[in-house]
C-alpha atoms as a PDB file:
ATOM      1  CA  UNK A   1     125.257 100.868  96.303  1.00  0.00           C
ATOM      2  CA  UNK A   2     122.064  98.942  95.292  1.00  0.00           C
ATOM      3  CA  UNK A   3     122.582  96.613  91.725  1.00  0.00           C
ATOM      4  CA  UNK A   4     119.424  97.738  89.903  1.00  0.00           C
ATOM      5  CA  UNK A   5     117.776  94.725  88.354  1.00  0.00           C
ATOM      6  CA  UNK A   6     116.079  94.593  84.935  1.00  0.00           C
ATOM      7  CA  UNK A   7     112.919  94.455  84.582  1.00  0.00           C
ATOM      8  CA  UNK A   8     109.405  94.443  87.186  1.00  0.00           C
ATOM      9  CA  UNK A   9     105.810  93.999  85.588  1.00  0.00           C
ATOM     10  CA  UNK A  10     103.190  94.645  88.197  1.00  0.00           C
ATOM     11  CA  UNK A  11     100.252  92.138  87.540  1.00  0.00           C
ATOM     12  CA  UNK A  12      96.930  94.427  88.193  1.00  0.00           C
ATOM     13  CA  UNK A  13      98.633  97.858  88.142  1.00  0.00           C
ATOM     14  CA  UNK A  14      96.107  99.947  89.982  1.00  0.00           C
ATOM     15  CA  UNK A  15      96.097 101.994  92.904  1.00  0.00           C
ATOM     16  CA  UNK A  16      98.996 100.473  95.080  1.00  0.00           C
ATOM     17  CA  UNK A  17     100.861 100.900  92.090  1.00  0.00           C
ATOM     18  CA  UNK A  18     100.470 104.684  91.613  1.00  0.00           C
ATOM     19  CA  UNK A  19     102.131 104.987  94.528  1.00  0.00           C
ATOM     20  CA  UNK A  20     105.561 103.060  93.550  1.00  0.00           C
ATOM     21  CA  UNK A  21     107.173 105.551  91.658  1.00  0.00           C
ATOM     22  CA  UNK A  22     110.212 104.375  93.640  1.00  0.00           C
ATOM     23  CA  UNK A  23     110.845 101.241  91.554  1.00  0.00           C
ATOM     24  CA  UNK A  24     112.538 102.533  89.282  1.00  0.00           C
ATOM     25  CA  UNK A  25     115.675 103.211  92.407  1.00  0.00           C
ATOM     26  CA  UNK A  26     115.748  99.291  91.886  1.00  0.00           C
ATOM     27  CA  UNK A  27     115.242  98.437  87.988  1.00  0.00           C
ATOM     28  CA  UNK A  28     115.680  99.680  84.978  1.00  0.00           C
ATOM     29  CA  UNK A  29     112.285  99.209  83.848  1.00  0.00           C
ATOM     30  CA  UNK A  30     109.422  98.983  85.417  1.00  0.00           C
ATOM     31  CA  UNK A  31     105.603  97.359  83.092  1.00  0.00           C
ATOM     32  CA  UNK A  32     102.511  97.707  84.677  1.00  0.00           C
ATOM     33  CA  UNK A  33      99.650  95.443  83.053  1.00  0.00           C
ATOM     34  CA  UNK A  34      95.348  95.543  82.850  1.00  0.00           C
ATOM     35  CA  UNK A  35      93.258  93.729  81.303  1.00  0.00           C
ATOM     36  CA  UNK A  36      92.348  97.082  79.398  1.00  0.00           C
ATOM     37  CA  UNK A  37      95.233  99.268  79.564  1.00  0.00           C
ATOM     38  CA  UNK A  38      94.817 101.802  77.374  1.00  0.00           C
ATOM     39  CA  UNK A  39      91.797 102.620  79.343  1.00  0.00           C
ATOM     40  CA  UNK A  40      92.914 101.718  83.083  1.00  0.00           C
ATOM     41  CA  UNK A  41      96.567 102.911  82.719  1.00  0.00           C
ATOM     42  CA  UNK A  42      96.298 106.394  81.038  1.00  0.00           C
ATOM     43  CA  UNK A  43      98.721 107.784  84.210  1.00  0.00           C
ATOM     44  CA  UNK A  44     101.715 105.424  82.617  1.00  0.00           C
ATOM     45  CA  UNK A  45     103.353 105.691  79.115  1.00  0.00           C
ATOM     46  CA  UNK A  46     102.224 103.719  76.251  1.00  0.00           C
ATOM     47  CA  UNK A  47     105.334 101.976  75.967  1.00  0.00           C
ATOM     48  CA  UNK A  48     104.974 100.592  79.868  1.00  0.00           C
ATOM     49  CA  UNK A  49     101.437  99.428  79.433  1.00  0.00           C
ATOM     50  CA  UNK A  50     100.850  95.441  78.691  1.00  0.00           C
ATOM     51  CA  UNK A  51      97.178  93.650  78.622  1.00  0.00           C
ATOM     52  CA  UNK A  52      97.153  91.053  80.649  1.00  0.00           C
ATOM     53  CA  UNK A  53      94.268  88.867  81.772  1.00  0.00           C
ATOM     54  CA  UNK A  54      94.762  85.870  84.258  1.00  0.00           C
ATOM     55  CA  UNK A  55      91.961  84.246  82.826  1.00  0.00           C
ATOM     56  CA  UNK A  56      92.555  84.440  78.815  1.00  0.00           C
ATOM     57  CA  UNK A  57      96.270  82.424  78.011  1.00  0.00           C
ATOM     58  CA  UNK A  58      96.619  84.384  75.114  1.00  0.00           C
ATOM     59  CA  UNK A  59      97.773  87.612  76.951  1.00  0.00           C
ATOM     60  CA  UNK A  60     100.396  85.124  79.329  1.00  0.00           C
ATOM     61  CA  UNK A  61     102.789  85.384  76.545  1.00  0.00           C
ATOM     62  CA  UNK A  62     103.088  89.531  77.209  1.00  0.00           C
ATOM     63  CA  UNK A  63     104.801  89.137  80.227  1.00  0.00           C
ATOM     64  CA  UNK A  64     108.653  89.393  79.382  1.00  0.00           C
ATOM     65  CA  UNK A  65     110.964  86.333  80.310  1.00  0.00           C
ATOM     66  CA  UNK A  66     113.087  86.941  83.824  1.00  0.00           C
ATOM     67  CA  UNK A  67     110.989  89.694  84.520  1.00  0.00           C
ATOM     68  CA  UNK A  68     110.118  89.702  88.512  1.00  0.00           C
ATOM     69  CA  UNK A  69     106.669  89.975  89.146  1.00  0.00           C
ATOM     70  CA  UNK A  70     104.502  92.122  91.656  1.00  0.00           C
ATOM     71  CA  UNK A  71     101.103  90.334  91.431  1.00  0.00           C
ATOM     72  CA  UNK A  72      98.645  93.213  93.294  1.00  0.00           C
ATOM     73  CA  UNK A  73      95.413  91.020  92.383  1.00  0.00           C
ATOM     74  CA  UNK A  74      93.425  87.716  93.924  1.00  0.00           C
ATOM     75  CA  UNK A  75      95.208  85.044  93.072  1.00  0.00           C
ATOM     76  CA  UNK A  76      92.198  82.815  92.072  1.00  0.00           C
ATOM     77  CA  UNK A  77      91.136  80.860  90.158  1.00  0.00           C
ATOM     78  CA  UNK A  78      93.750  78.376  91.624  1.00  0.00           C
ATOM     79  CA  UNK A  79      93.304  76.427  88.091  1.00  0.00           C
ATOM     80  CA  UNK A  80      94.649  79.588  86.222  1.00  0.00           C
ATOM     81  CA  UNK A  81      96.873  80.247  88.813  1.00  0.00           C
ATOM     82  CA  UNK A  82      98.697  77.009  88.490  1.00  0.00           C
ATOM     83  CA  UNK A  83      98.431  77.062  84.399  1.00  0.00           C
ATOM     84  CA  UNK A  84      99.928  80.516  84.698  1.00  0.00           C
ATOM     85  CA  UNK A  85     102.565  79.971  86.908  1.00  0.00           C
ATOM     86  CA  UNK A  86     103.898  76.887  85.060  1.00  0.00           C
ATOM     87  CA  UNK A  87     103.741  78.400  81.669  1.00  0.00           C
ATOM     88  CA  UNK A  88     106.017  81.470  82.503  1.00  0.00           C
ATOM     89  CA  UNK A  89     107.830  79.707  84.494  1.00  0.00           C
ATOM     90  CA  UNK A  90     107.637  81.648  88.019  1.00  0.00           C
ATOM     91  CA  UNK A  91     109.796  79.356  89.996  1.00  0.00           C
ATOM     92  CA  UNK A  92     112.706  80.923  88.187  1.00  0.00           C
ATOM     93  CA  UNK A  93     111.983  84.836  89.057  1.00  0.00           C
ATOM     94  CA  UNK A  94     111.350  86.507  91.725  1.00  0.00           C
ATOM     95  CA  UNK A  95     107.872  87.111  92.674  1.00  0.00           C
ATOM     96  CA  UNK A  96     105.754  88.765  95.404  1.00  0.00           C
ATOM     97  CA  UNK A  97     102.161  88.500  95.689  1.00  0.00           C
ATOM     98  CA  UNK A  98      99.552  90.637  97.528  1.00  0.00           C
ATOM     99  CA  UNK A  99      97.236  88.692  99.868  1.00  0.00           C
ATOM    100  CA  UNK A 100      94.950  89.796 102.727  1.00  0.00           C
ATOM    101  CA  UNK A 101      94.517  89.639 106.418  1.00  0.00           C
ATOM    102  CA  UNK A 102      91.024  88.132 105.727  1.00  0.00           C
ATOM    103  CA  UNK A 103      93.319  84.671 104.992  1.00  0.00           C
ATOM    104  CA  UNK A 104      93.177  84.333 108.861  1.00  0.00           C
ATOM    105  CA  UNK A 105      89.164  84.501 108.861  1.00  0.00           C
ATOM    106  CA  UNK A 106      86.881  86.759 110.218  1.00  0.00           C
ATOM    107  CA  UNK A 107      87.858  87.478 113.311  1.00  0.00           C
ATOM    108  CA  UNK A 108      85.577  86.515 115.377  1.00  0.00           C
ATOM    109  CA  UNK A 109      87.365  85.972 118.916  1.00  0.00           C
ATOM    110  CA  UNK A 110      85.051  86.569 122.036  1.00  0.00           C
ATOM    111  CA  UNK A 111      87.753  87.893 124.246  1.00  0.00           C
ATOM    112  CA  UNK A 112      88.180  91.517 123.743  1.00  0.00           C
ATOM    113  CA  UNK A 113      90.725  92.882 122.816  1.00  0.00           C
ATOM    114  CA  UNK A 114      91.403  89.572 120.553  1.00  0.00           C
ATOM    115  CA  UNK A 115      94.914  88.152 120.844  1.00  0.00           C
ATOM    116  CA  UNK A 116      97.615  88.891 118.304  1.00  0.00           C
ATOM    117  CA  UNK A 117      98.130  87.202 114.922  1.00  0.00           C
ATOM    118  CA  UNK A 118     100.910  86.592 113.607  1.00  0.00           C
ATOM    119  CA  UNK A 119     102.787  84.898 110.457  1.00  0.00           C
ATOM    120  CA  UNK A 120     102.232  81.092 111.908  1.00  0.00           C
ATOM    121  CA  UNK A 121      98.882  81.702 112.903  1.00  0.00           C
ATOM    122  CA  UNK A 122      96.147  79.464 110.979  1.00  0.00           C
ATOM    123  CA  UNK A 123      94.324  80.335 107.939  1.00  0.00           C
ATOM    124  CA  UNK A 124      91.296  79.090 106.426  1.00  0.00           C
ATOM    125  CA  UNK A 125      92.517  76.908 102.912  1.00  0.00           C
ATOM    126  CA  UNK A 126      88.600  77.620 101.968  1.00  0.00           C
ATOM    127  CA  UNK A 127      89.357  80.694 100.318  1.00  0.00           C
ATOM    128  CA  UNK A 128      89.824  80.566  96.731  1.00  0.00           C
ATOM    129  CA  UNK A 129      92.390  83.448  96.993  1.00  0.00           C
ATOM    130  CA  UNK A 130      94.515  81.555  99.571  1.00  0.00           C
ATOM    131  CA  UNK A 131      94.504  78.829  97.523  1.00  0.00           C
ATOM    132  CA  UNK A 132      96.145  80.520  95.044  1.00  0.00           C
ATOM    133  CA  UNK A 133      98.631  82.650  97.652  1.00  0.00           C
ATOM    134  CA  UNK A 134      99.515  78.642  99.311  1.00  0.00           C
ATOM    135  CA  UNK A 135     100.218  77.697  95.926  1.00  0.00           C
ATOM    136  CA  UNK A 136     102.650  80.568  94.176  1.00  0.00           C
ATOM    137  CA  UNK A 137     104.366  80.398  98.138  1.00  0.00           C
ATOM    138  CA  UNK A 138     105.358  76.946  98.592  1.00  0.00           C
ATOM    139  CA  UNK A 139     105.230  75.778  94.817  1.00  0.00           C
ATOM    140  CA  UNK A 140     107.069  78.896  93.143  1.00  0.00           C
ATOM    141  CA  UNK A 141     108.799  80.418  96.401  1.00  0.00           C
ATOM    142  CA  UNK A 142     106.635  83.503  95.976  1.00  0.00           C
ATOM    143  CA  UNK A 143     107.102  85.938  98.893  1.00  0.00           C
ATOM    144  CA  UNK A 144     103.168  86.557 100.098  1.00  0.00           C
ATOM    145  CA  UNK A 145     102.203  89.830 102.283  1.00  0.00           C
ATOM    146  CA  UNK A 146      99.071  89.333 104.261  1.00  0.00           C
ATOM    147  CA  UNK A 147      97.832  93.210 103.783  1.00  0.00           C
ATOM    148  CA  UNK A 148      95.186  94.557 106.184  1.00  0.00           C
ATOM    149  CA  UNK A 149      92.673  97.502 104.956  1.00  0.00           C
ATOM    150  CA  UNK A 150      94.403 100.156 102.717  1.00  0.00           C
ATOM    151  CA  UNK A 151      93.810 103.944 103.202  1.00  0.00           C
ATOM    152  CA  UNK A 152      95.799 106.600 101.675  1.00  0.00           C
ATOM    153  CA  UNK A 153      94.382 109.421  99.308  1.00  0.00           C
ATOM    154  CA  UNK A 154      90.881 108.953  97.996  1.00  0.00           C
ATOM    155  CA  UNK A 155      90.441 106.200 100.542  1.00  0.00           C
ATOM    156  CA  UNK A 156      89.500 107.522 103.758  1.00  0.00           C
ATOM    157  CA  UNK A 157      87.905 105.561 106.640  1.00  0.00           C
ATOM    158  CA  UNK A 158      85.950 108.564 107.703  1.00  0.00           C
ATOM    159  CA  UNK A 159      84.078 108.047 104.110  1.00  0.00           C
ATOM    160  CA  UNK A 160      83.621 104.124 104.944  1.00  0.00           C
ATOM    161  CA  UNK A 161      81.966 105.585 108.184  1.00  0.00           C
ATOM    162  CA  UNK A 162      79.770 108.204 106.766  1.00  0.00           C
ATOM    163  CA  UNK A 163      79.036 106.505 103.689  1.00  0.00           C
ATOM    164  CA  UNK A 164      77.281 103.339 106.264  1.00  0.00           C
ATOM    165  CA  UNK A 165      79.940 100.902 104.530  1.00  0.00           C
ATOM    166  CA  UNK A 166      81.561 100.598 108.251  1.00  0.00           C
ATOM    167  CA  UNK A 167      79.604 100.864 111.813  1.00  0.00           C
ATOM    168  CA  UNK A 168      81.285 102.661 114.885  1.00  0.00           C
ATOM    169  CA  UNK A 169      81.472  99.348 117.169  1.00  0.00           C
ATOM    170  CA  UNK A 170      84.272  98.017 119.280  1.00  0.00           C
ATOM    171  CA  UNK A 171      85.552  95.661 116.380  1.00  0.00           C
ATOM    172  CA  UNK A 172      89.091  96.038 116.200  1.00  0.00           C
ATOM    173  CA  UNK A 173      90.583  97.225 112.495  1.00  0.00           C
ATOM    174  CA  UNK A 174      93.980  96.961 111.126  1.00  0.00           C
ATOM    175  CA  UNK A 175      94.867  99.367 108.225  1.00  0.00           C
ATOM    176  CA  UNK A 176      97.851 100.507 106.255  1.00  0.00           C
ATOM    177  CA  UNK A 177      98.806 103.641 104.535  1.00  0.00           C
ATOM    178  CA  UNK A 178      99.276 102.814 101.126  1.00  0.00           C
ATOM    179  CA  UNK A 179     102.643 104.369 101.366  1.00  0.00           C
ATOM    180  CA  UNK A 180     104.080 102.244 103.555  1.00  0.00           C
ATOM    181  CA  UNK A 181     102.310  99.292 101.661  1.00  0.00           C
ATOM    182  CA  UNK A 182     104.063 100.567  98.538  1.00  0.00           C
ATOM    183  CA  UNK A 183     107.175 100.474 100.852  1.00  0.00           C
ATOM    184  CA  UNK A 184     106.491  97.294 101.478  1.00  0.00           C
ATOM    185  CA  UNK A 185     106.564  95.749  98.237  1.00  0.00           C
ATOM    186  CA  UNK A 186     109.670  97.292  97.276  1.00  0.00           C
ATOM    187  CA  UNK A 187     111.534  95.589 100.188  1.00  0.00           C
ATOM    188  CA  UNK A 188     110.141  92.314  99.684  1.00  0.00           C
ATOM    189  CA  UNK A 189     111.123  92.528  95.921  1.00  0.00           C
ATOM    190  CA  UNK A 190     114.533  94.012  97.270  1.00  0.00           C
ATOM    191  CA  UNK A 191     115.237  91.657  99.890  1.00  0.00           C
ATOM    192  CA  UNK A 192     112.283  89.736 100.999  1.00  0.00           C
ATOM    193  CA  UNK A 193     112.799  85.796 101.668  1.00  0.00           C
ATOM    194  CA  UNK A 194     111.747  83.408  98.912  1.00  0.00           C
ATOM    195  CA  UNK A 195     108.364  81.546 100.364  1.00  0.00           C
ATOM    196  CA  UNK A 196     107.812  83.823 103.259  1.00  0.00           C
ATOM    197  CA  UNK A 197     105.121  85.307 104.558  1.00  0.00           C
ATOM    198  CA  UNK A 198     104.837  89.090 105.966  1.00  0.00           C
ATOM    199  CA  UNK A 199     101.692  90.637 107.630  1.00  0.00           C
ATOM    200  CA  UNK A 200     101.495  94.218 106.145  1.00  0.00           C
ATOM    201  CA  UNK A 201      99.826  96.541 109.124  1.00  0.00           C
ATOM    202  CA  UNK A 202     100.700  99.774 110.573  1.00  0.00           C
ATOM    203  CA  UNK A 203     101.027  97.454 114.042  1.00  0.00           C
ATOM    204  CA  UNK A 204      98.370  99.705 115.945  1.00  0.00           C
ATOM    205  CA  UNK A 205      94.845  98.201 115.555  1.00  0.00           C
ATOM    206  CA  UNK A 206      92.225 100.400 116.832  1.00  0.00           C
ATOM    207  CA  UNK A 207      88.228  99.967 117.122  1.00  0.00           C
ATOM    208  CA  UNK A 208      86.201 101.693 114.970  1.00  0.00           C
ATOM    209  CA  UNK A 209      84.402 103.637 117.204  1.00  0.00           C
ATOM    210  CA  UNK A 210      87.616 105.326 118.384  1.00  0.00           C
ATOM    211  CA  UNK A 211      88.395 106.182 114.816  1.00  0.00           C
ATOM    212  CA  UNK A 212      85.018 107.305 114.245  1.00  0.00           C
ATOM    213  CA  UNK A 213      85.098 109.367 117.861  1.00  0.00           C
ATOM    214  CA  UNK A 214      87.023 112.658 116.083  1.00  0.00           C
ATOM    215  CA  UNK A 215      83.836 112.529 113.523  1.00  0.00           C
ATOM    216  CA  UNK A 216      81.316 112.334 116.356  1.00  0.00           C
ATOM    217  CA  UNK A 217      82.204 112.871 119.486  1.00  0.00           C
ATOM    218  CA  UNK A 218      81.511 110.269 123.256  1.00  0.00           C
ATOM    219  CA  UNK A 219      77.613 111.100 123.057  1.00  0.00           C
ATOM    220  CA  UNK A 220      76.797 109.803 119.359  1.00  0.00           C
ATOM    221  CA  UNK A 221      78.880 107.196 119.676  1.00  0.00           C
ATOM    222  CA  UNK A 222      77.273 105.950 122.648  1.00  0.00           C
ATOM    223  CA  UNK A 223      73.900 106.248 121.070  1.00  0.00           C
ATOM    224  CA  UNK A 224      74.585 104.532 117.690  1.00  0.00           C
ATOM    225  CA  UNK A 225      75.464 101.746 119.647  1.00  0.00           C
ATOM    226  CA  UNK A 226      73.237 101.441 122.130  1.00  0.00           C
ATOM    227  CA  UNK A 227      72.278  97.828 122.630  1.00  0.00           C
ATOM    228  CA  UNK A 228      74.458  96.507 119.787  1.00  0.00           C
ATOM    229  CA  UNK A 229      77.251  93.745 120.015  1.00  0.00           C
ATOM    230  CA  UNK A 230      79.810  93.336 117.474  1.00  0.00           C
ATOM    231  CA  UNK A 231      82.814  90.387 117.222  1.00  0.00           C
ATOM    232  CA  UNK A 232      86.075  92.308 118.261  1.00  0.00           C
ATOM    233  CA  UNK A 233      87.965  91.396 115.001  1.00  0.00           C
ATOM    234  CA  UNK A 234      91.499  90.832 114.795  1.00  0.00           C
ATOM    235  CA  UNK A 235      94.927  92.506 116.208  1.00  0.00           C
ATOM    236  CA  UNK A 236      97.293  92.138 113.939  1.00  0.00           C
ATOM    237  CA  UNK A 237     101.281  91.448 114.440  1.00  0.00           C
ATOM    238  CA  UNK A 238     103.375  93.445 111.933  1.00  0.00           C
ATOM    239  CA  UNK A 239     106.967  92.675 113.297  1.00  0.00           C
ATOM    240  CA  UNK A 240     108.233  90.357 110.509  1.00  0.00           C
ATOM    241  CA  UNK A 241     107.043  93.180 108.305  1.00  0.00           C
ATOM    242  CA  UNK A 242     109.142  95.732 110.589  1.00  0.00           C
ATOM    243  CA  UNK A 243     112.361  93.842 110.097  1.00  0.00           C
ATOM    244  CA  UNK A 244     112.223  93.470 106.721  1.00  0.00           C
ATOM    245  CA  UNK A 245     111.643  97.339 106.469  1.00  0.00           C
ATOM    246  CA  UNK A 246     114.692  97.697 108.471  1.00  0.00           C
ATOM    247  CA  UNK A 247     117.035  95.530 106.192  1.00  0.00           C
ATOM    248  CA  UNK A 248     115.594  97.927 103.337  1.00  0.00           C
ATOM    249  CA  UNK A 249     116.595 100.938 104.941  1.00  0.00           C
ATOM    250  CA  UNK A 250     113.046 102.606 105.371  1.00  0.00           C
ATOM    251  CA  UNK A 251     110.296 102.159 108.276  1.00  0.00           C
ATOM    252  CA  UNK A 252     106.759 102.335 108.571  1.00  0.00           C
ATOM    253  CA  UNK A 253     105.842 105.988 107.870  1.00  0.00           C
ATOM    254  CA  UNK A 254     102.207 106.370 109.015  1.00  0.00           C
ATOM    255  CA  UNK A 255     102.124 104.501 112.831  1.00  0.00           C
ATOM    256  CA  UNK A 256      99.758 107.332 113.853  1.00  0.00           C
ATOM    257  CA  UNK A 257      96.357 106.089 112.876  1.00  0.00           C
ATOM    258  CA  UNK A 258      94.792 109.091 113.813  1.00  0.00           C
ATOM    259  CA  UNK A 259      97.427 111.964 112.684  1.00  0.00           C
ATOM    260  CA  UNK A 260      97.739 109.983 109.240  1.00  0.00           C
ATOM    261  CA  UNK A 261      93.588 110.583 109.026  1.00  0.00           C
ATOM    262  CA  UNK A 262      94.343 113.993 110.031  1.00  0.00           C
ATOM    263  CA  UNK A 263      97.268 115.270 107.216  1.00  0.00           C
ATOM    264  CA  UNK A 264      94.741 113.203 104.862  1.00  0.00           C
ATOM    265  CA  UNK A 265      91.459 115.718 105.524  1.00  0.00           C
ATOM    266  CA  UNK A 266      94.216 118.458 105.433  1.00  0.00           C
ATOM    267  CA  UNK A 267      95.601 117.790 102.025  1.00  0.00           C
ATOM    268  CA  UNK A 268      94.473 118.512  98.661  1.00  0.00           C
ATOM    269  CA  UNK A 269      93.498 115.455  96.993  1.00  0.00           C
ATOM    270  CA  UNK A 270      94.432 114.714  93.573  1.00  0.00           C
ATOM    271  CA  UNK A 271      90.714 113.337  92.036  1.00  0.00           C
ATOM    272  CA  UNK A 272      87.877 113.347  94.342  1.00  0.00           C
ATOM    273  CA  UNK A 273      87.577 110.565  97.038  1.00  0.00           C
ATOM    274  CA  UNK A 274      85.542 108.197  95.059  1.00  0.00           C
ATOM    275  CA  UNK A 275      87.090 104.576  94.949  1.00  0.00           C
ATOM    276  CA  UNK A 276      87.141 102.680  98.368  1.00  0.00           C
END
């Protein structure tokens, strides 16, 4: 039997958190905070809404004391980040933050396919946000999960195609459902080990012209790139992340790129695909 815990605030409640109704399996209450919530968080009830700002002190004092902590936003300014952390005293709670793959660069390997990266691979200090993830990790024994691109309802990579925001190249992606990212928080607040790190990825990095190939077919693909050369991006490891699932009891949910994109196009969304 799980020992429900008190009390979660999620730091940036937005759309990762819609999908988290779950929480409440593990505590007995669970905040959500924006910087305007009674316009950003009209989907949770009044008495779960709490403004808070990173960068205005004044709202620090909202968050309640031995609360654990889901932060979902940049961690930057590292400056705020630092004053924040010390005044509610984070080393004492537990905490989780939500990074990004991007804190192991661009990706711009000439081989192709690029090799794997893992947990100990490098990552550039030169980004404010990591600054702030390094910080809460080894400082406050935050657990950090590196997450690669989130899709889910509403955010489909076929719009990012159509819509220009993406090119159909041989640049490898890595994505994750935002099911099994929600997943994913809720072990690491469950059982996930204090200053760790855990790449968040379905595991199964594909390019994005064989996404894009159910859209347009072998012949358009061939000419929209005609004569064009890309970087081939990043592969990303996700077995940490696979073990930790285990020790929760779940698993990664949406392995199959391609069906997951499917079931998506199939299903009724709940508010028109606007938000990427």
């Amino acid at each position: 039997m799980i020992n429900r815990r008190d009390i979660v605030v999620i730091l940036g409640s937005g759309y990762v958190a819609r999908f988290m109704l779950s929480l409440t399996d593990f505590y007995l209450n669970v905040l959500h905070t924006s910087r305007q919530p009674d316009n950003h968080l009209t989907w949770v009830p009044q008495e779960q809404r709490i403004r808070f700002d990173l960068t205005h002190p004044d709202t620090w004092s909202t968050i309640p004391p031995d609360a654990d902590l889901l932060w979902c936003f940049p961690a930057a300014p590292l400056v705020s980040v630092q004053q924040f952390a010390s005044c509610i005293k984070a080393r004492s709670r537990r905490l989780v933050v939500l990074g990004s793959t991007s804190a192991y660069g661009a990706g711009n390997a000439s081989e192709n396919p690029p090799p794997w990266i893992d947990e100990t691979s490098p990552i550039d200090l030169g980004i404010p946000r990591v600054q702030g993830e390094e910080f809460l990790r080894n400082e406050c024994g935050a657990v950090v999960l590196r997450v690669a691109g989130i899709y889910g309802p509403r955010r489909h990579p076929y719009d990012w195609i159509m819509t220009g925001r993406v090119g159909l190249s041989d640049k490898y992606v890595n994505l994750i459902h935002v099911e099994d990212l929600a997943a994913s928080c809720q072990a690491a607040l469950q059982c996930g080990v204090s200053g760790a790190v855990y790449n968040v990825s379905d595991g199964v990095p594909m390019t994005w012209k064989e996404i894009g190939r159910k859209l347009y077919g072998d012949q358009l693909i061939r000419q929209s790139e005609a004569g064009q050369t890309h970087p081939s991006g990043k592969r990303i490891n996700n077995m940490k992340l696979r073990l930790l699932l285990e020790e929760a009891g779940t698993s990664i949910r949406h392995s199959d790129l391609l069906s997951a994109l499917e079931r998506l196009e199939q299903a009724p969304a709940p508010m028109e695909r606007t938000d990427h």
